[in-house]
PDB file of N, CA and C in Angstrom:
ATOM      1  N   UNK A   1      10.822   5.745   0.425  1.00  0.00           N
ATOM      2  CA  UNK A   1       9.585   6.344   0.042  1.00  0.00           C
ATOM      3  C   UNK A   1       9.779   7.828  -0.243  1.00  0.00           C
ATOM      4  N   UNK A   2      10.920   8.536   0.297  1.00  0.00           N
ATOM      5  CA  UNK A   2      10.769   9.900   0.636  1.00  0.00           C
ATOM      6  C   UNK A   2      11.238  10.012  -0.996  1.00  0.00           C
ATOM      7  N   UNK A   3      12.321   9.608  -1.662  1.00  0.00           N
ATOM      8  CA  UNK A   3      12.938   9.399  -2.929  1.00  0.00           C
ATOM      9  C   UNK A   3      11.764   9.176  -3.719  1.00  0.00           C
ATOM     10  N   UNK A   4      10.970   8.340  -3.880  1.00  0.00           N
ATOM     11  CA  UNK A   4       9.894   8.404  -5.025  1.00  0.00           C
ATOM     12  C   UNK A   4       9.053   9.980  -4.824  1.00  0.00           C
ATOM     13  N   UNK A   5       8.472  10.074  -3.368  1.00  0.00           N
ATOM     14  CA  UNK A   5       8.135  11.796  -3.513  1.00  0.00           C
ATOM     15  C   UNK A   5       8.862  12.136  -4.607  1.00  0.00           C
ATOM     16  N   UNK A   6      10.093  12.236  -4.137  1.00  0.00           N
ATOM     17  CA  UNK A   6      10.929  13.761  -4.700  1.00  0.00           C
ATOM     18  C   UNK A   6      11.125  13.617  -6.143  1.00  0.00           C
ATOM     19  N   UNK A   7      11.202  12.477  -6.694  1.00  0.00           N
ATOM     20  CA  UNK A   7      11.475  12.016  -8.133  1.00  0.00           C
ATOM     21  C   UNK A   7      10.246  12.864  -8.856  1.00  0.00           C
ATOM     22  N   UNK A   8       8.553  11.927  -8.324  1.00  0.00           N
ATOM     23  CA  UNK A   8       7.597  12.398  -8.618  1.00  0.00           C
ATOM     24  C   UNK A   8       7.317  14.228  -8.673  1.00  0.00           C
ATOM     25  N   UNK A   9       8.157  14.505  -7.667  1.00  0.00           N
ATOM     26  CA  UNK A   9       7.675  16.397  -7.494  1.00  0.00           C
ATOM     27  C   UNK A   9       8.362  16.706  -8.662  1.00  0.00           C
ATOM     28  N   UNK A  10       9.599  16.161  -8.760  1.00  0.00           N
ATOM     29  CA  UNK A  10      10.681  17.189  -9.695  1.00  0.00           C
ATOM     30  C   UNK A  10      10.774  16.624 -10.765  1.00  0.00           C
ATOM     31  N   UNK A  11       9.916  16.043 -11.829  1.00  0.00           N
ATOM     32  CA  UNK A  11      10.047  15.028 -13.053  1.00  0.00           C
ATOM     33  C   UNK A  11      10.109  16.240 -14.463  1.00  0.00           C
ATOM     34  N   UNK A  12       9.202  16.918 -13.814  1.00  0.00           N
ATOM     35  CA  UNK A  12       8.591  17.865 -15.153  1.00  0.00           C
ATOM     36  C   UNK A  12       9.457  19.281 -15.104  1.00  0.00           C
ATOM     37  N   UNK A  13      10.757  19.375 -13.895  1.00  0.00           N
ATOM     38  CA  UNK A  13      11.360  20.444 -13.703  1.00  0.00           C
ATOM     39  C   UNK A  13      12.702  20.330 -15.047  1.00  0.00           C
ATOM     40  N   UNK A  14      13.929  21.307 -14.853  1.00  0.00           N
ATOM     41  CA  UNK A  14      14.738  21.241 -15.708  1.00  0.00           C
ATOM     42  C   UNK A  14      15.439  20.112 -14.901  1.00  0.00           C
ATOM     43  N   UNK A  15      15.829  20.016 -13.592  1.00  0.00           N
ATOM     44  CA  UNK A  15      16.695  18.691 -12.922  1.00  0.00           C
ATOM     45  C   UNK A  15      16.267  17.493 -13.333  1.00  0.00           C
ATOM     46  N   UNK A  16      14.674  17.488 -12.941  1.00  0.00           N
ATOM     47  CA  UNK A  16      14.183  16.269 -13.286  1.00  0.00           C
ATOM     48  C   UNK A  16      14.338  15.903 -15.318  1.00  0.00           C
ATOM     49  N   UNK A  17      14.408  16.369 -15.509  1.00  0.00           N
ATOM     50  CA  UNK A  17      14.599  15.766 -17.170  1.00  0.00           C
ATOM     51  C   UNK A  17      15.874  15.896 -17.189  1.00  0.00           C
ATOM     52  N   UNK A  18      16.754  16.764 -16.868  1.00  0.00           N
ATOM     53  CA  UNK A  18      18.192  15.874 -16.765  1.00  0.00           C
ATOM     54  C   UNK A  18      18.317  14.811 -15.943  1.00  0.00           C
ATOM     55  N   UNK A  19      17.947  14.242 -14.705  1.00  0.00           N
ATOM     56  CA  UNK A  19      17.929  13.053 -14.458  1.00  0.00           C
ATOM     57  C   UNK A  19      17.498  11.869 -15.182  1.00  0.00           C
ATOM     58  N   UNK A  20      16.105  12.289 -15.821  1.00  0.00           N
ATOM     59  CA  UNK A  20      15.381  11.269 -17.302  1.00  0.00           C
ATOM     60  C   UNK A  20      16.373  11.047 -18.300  1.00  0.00           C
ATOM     61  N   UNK A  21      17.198  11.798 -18.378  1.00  0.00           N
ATOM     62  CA  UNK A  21      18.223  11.677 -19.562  1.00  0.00           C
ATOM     63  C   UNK A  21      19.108  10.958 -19.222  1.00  0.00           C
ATOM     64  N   UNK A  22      19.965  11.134 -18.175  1.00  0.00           N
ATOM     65  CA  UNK A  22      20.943  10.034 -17.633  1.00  0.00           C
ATOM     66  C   UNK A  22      20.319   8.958 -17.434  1.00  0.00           C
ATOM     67  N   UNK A  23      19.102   8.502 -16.992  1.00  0.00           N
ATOM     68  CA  UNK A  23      19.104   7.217 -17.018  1.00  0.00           C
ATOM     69  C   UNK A  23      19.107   6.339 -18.036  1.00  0.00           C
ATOM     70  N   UNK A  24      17.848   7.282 -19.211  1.00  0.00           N
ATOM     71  CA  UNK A  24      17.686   6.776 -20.477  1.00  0.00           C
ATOM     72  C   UNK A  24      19.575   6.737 -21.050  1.00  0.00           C
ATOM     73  N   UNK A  25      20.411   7.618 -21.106  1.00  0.00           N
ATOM     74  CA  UNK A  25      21.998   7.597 -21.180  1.00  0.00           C
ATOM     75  C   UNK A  25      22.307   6.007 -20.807  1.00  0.00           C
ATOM     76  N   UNK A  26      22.556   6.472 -19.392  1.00  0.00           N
ATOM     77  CA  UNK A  26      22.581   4.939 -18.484  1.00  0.00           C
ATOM     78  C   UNK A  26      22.342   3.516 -19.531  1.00  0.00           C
ATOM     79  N   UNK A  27      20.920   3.577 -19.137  1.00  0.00           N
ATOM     80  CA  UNK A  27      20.482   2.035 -19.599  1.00  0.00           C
ATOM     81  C   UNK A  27      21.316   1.916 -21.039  1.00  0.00           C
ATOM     82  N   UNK A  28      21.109   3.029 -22.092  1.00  0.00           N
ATOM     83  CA  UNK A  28      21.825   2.812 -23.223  1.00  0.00           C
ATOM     84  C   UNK A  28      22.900   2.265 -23.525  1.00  0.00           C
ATOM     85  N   UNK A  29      23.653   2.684 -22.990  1.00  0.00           N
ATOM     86  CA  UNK A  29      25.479   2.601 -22.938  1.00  0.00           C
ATOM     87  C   UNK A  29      26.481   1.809 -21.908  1.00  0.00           C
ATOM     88  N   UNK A  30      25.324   1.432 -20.539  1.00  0.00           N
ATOM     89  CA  UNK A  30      26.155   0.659 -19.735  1.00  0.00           C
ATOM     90  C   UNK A  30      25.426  -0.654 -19.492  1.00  0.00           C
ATOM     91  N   UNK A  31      26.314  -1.488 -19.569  1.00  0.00           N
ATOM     92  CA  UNK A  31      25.929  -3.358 -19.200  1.00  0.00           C
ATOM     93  C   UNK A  31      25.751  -2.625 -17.973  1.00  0.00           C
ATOM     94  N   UNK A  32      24.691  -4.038 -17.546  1.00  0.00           N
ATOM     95  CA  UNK A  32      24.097  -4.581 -16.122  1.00  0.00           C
ATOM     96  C   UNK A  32      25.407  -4.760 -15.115  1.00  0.00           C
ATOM     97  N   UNK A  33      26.341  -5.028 -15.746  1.00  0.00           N
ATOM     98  CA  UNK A  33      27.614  -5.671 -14.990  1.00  0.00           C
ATOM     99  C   UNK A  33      27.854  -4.448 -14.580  1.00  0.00           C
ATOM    100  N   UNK A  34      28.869  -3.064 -15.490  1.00  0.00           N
ATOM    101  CA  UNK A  34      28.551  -2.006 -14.972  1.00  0.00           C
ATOM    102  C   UNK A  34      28.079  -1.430 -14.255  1.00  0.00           C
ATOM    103  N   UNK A  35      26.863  -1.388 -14.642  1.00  0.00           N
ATOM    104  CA  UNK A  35      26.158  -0.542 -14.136  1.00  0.00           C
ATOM    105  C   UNK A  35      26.092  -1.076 -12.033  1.00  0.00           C
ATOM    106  N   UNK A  36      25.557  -2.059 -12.482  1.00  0.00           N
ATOM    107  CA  UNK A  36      25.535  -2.876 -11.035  1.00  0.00           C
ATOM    108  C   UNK A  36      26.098  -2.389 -10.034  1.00  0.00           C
ATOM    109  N   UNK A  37      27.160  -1.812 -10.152  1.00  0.00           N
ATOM    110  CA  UNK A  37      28.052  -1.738  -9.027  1.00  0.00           C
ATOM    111  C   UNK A  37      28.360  -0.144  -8.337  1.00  0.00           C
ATOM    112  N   UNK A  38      27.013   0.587  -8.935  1.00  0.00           N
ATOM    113  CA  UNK A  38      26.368   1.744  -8.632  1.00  0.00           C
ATOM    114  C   UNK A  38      25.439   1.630  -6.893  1.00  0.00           C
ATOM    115  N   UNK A  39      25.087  -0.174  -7.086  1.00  0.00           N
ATOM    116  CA  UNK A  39      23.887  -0.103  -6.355  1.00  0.00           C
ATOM    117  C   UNK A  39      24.337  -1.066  -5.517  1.00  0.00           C
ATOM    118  N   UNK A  40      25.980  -1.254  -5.116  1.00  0.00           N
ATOM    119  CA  UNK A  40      26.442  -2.719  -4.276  1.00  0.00           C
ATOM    120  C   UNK A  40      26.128  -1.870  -2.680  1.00  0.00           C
ATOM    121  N   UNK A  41      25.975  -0.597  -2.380  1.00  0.00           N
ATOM    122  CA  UNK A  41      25.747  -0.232  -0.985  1.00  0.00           C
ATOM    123  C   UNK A  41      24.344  -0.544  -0.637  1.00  0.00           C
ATOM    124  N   UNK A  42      23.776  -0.252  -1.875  1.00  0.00           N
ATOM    125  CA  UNK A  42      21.967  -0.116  -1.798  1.00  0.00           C
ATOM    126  C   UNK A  42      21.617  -1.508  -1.287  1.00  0.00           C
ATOM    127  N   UNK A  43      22.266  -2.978  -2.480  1.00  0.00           N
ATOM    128  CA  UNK A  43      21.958  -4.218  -2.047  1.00  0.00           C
ATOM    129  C   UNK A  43      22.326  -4.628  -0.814  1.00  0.00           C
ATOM    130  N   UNK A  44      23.771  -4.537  -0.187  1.00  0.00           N
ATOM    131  CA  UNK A  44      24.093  -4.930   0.867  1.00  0.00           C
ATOM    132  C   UNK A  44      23.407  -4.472   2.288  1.00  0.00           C
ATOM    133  N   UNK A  45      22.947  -3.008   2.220  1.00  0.00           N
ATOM    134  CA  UNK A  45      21.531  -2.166   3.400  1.00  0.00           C
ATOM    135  C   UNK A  45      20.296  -3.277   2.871  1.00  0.00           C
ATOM    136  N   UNK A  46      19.960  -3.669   1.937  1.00  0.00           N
ATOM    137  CA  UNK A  46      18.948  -4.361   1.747  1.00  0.00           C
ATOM    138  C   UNK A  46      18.748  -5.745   2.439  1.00  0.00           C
ATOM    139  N   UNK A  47      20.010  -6.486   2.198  1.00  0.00           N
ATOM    140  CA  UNK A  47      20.105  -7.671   2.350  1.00  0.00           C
ATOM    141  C   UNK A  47      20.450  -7.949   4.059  1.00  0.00           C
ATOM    142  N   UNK A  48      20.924  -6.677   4.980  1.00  0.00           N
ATOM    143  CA  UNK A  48      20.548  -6.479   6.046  1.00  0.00           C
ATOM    144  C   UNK A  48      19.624  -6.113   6.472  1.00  0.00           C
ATOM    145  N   UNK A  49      18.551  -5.384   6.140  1.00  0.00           N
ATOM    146  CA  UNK A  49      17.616  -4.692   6.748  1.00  0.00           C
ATOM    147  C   UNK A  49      16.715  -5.470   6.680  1.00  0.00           C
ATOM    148  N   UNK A  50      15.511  -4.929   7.082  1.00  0.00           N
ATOM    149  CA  UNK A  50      13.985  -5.899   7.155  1.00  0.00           C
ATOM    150  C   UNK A  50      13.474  -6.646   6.374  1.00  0.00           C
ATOM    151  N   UNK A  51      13.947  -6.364   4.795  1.00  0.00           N
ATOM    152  CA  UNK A  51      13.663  -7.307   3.908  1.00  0.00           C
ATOM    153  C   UNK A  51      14.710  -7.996   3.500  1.00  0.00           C
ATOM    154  N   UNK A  52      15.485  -8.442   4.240  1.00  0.00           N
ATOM    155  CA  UNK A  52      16.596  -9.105   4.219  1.00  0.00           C
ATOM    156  C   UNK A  52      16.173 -10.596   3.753  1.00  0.00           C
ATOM    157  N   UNK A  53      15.642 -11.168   5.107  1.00  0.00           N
ATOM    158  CA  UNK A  53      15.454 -12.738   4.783  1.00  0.00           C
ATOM    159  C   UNK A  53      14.037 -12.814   3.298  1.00  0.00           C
ATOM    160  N   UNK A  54      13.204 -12.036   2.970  1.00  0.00           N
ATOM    161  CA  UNK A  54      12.465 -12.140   1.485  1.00  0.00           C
ATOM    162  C   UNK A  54      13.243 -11.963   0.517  1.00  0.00           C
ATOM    163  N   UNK A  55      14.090 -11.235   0.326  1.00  0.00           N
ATOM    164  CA  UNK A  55      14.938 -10.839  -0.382  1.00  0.00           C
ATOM    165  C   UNK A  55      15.933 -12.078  -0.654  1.00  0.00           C
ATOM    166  N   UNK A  56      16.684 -12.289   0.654  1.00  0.00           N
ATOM    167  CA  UNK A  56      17.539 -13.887   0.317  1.00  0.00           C
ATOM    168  C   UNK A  56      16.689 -15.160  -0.669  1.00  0.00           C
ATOM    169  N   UNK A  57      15.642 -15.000   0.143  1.00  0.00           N
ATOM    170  CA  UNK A  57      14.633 -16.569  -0.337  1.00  0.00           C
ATOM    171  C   UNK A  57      14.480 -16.247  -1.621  1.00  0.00           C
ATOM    172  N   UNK A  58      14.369 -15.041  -2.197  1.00  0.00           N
ATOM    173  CA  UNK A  58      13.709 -15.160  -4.039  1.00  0.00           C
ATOM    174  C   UNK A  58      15.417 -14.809  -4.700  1.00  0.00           C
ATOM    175  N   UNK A  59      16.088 -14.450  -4.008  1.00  0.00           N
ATOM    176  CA  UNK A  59      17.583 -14.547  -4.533  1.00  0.00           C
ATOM    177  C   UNK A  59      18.237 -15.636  -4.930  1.00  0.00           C
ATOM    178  N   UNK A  60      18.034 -16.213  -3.986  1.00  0.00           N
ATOM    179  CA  UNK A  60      18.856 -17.580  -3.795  1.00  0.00           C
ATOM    180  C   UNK A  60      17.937 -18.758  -5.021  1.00  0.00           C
ATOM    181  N   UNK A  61      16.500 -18.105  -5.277  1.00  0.00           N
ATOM    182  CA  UNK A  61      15.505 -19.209  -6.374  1.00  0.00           C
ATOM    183  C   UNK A  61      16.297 -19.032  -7.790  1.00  0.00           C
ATOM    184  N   UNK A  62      17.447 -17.523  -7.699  1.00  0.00           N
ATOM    185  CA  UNK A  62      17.252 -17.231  -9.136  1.00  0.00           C
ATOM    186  C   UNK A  62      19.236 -17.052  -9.319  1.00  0.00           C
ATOM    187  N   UNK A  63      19.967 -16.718  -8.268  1.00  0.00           N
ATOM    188  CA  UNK A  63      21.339 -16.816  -8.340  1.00  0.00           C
ATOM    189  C   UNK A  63      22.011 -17.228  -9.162  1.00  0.00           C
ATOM    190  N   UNK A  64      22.195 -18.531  -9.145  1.00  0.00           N
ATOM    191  CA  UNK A  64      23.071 -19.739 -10.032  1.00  0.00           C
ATOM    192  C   UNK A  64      22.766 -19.305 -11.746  1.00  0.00           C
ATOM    193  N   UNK A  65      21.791 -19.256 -11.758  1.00  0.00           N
ATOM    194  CA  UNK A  65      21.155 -19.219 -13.166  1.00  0.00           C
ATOM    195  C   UNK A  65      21.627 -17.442 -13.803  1.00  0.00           C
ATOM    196  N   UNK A  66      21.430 -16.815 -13.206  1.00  0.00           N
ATOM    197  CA  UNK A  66      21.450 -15.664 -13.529  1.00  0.00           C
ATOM    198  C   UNK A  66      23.264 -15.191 -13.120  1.00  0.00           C
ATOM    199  N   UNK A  67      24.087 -15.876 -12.268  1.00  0.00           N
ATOM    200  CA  UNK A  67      25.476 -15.750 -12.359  1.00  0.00           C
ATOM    201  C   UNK A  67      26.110 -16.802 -13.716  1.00  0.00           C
ATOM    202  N   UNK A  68      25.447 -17.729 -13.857  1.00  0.00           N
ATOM    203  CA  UNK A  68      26.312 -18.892 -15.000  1.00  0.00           C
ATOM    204  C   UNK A  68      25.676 -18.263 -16.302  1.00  0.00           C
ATOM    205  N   UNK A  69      24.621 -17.571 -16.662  1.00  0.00           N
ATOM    206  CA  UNK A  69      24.405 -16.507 -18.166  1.00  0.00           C
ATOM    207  C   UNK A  69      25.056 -15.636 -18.491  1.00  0.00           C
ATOM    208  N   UNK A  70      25.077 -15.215 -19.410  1.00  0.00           N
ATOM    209  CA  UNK A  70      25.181 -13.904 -20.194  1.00  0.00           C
ATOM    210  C   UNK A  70      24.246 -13.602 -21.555  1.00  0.00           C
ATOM    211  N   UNK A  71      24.267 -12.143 -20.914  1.00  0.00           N
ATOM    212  CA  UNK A  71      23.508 -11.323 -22.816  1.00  0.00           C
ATOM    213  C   UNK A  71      22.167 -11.251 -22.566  1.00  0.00           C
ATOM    214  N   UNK A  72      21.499 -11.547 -23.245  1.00  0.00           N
ATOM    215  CA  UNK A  72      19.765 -11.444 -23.543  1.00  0.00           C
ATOM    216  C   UNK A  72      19.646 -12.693 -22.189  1.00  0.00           C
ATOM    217  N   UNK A  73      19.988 -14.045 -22.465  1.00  0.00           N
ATOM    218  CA  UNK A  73      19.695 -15.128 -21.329  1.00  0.00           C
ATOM    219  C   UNK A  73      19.717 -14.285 -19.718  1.00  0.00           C
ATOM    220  N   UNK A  74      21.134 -13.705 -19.439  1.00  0.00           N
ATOM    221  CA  UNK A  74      20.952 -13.021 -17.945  1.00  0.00           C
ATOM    222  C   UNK A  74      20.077 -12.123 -17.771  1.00  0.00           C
ATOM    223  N   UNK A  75      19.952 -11.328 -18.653  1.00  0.00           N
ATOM    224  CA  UNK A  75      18.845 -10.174 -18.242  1.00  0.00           C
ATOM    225  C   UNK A  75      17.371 -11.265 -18.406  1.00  0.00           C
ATOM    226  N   UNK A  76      17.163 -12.237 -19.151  1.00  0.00           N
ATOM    227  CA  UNK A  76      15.866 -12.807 -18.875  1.00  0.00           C
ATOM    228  C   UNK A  76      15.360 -13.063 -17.365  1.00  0.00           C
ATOM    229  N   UNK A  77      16.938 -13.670 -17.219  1.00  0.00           N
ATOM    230  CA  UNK A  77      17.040 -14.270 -15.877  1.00  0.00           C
ATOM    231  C   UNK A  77      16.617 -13.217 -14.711  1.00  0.00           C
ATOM    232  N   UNK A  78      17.183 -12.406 -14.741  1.00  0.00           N
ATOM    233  CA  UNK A  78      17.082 -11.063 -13.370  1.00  0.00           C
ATOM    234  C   UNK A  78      15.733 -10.718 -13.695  1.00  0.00           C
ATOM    235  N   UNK A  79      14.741 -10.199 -15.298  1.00  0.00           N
ATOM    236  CA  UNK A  79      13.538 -10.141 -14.903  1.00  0.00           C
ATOM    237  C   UNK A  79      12.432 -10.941 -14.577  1.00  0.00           C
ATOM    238  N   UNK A  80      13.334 -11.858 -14.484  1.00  0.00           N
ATOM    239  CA  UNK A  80      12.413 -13.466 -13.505  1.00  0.00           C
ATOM    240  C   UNK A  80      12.431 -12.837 -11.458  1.00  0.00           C
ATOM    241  N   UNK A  81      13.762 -12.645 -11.797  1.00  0.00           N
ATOM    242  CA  UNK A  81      14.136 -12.088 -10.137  1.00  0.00           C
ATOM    243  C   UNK A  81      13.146 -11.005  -9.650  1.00  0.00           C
ATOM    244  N   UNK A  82      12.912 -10.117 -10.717  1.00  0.00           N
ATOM    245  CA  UNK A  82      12.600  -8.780 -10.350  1.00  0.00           C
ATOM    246  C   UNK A  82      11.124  -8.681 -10.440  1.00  0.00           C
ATOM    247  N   UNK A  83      10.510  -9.293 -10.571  1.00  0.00           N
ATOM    248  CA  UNK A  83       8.867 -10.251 -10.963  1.00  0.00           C
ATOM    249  C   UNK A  83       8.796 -10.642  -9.954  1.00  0.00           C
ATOM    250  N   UNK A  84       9.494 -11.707  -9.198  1.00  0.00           N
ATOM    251  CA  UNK A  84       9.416 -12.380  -8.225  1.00  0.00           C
ATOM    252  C   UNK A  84       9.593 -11.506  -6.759  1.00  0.00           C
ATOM    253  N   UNK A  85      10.760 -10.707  -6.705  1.00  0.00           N
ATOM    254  CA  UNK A  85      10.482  -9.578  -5.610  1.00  0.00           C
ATOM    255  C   UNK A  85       9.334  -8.684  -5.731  1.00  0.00           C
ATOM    256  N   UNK A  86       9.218  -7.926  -6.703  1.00  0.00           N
ATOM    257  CA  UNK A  86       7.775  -7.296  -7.101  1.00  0.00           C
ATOM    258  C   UNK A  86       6.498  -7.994  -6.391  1.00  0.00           C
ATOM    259  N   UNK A  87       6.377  -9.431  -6.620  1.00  0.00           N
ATOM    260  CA  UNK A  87       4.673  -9.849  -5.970  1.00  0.00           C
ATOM    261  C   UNK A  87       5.322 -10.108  -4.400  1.00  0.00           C
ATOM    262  N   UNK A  88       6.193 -10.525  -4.028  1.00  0.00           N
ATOM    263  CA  UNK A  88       6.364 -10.795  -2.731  1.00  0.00           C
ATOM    264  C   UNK A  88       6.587  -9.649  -1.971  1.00  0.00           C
ATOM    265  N   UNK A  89       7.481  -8.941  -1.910  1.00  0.00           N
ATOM    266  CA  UNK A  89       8.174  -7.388  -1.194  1.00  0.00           C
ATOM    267  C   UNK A  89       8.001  -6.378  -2.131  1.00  0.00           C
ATOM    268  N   UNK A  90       7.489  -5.652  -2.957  1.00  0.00           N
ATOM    269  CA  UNK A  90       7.880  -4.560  -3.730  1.00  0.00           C
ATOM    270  C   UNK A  90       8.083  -3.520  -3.119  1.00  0.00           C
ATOM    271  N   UNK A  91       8.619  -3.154  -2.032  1.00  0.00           N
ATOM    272  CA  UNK A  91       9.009  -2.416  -1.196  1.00  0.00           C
ATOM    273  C   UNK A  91      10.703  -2.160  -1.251  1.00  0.00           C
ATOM    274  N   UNK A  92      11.303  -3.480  -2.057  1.00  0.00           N
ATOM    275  CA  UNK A  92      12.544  -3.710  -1.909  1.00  0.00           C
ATOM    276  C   UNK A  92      13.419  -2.450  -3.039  1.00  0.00           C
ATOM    277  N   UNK A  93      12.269  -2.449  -4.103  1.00  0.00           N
ATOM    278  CA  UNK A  93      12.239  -1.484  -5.294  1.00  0.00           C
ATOM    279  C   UNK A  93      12.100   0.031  -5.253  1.00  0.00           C
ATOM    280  N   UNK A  94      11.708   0.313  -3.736  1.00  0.00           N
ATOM    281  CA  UNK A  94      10.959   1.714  -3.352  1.00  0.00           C
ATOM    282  C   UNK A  94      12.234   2.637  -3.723  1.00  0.00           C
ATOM    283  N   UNK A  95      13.242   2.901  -3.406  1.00  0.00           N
ATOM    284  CA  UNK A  95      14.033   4.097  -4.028  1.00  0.00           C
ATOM    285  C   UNK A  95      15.000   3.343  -5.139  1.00  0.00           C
ATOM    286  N   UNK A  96      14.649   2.451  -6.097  1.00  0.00           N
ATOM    287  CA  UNK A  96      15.056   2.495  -7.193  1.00  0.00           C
ATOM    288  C   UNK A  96      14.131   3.496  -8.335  1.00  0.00           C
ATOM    289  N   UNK A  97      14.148   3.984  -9.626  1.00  0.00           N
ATOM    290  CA  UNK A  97      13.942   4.479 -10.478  1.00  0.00           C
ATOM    291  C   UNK A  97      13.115   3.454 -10.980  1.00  0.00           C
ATOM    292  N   UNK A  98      11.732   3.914 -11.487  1.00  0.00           N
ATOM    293  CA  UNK A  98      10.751   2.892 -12.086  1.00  0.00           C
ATOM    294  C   UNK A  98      11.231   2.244 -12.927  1.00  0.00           C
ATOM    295  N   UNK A  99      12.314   2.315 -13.722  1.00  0.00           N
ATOM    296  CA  UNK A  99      12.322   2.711 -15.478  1.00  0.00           C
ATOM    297  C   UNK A  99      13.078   0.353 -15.248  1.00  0.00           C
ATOM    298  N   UNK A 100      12.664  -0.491 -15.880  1.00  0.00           N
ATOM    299  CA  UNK A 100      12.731  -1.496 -15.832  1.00  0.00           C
ATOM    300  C   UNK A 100      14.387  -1.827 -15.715  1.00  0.00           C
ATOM    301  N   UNK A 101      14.861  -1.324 -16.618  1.00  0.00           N
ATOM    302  CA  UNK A 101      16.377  -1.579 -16.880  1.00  0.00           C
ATOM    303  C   UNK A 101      17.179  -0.716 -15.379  1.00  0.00           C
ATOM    304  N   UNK A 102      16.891   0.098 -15.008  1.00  0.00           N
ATOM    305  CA  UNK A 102      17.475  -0.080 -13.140  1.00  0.00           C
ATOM    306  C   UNK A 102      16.931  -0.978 -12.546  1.00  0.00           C
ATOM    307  N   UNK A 103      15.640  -0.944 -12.437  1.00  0.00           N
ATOM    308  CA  UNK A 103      15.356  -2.362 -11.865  1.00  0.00           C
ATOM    309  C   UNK A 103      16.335  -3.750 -11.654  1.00  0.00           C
ATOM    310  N   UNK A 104      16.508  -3.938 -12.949  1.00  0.00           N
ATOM    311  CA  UNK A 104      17.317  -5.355 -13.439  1.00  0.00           C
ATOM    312  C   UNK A 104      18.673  -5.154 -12.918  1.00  0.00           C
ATOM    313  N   UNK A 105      19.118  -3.741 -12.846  1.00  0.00           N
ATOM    314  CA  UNK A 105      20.583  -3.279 -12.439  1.00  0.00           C
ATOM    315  C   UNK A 105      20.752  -3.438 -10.929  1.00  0.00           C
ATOM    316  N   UNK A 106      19.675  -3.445 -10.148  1.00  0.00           N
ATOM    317  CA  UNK A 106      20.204  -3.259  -8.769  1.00  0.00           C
ATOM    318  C   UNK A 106      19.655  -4.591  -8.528  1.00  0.00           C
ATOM    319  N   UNK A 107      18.531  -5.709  -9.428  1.00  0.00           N
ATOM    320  CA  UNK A 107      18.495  -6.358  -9.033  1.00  0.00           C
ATOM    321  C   UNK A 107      20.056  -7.366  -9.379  1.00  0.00           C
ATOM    322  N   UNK A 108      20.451  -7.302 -10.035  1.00  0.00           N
ATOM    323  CA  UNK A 108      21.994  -8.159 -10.173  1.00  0.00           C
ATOM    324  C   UNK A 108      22.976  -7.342  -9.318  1.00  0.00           C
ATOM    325  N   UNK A 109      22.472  -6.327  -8.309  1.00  0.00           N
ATOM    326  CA  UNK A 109      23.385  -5.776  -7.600  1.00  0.00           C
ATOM    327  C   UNK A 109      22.930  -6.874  -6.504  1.00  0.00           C
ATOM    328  N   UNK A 110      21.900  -6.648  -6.237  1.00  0.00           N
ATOM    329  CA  UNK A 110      21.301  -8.105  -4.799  1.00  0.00           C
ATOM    330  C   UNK A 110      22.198  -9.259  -5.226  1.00  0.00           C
ATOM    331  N   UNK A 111      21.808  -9.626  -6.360  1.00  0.00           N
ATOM    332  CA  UNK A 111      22.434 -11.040  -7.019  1.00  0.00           C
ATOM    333  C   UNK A 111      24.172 -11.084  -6.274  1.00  0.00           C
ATOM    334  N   UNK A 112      24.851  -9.958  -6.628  1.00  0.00           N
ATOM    335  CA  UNK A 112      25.740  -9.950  -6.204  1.00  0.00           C
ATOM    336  C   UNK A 112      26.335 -10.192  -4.915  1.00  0.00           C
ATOM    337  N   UNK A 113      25.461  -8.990  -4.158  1.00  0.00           N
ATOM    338  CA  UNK A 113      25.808  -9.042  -2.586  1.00  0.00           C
ATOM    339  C   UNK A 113      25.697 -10.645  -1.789  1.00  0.00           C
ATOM    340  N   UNK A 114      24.034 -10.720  -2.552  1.00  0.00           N
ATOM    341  CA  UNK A 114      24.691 -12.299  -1.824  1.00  0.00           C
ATOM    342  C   UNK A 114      25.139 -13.238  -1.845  1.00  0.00           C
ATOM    343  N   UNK A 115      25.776 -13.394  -3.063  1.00  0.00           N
ATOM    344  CA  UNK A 115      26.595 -14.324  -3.552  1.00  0.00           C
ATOM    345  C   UNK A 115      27.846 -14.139  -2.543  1.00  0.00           C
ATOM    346  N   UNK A 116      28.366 -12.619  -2.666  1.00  0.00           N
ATOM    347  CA  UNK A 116      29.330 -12.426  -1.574  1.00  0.00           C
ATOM    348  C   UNK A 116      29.209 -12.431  -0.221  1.00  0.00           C
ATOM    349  N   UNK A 117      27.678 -12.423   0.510  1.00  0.00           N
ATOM    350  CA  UNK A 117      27.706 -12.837   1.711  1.00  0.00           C
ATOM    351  C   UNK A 117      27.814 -14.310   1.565  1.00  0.00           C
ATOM    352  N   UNK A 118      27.519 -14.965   1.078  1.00  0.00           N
ATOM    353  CA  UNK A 118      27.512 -16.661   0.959  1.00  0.00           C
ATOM    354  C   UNK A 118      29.071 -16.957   1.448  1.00  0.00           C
ATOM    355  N   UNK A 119      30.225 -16.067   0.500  1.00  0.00           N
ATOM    356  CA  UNK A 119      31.625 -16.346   0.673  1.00  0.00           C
ATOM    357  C   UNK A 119      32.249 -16.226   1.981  1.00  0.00           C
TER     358      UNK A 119
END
């Protein structure tokens, strides 16, 4: 929560629009795959912490499908995921970046982690 503050205070500063720029950068130029692996500490604190077991249950609805895609199909897939955490926990989203395409990035970072806790 403290992270959305600070995003919100400093948006309209010179930091904050260089941060707007890297992301808009970001989403541009780096796959989900990439990018993903920005946010494998973020998912794995997630997938332990309090929203751990909500988080597993809408993971595990959307996993298979969203690991066996690629291209336009996977990203459909993760904003099925990221819809689905949104009405249940949207809390899980609280220090990600509004902007949809992080969203989708840390949500295939979850995708990830628990695929690898499964192993």
């Amino acid at each position: 929560m403290a992270f959305r503050f600070e995003w919100n205070r400093m948006r309209k500063t010179p930091e904050g629009e260089l941060a707007s720029k890297q992301l808009r950068d970001r989403s541009d130029f780096n796959s989900l795959e990439g990018a993903a692996f920005t946010y494998e500490r973020q998912a794995e604190q997630v997938l332990a912490g309090p929203y751990g077991v909500s988080a597993r249950d809408e993971i595990s609805r959307f996993a298979k499908k969203i690991l066996d895609t690629e291209g336009p199909a996977q990203y459909e897939e993760i904003e099925k995921l990221v819809n689905a955490i949104n009405i249940r926990k949207p809390g899980i989203f609280e220090d990600i970046p509004s902007e949809q395409h992080e969203k989708a990035v840390f949500a295939l970072a979850l995708v990830r982690a628990y695929n690898k806790s499964l192993t």
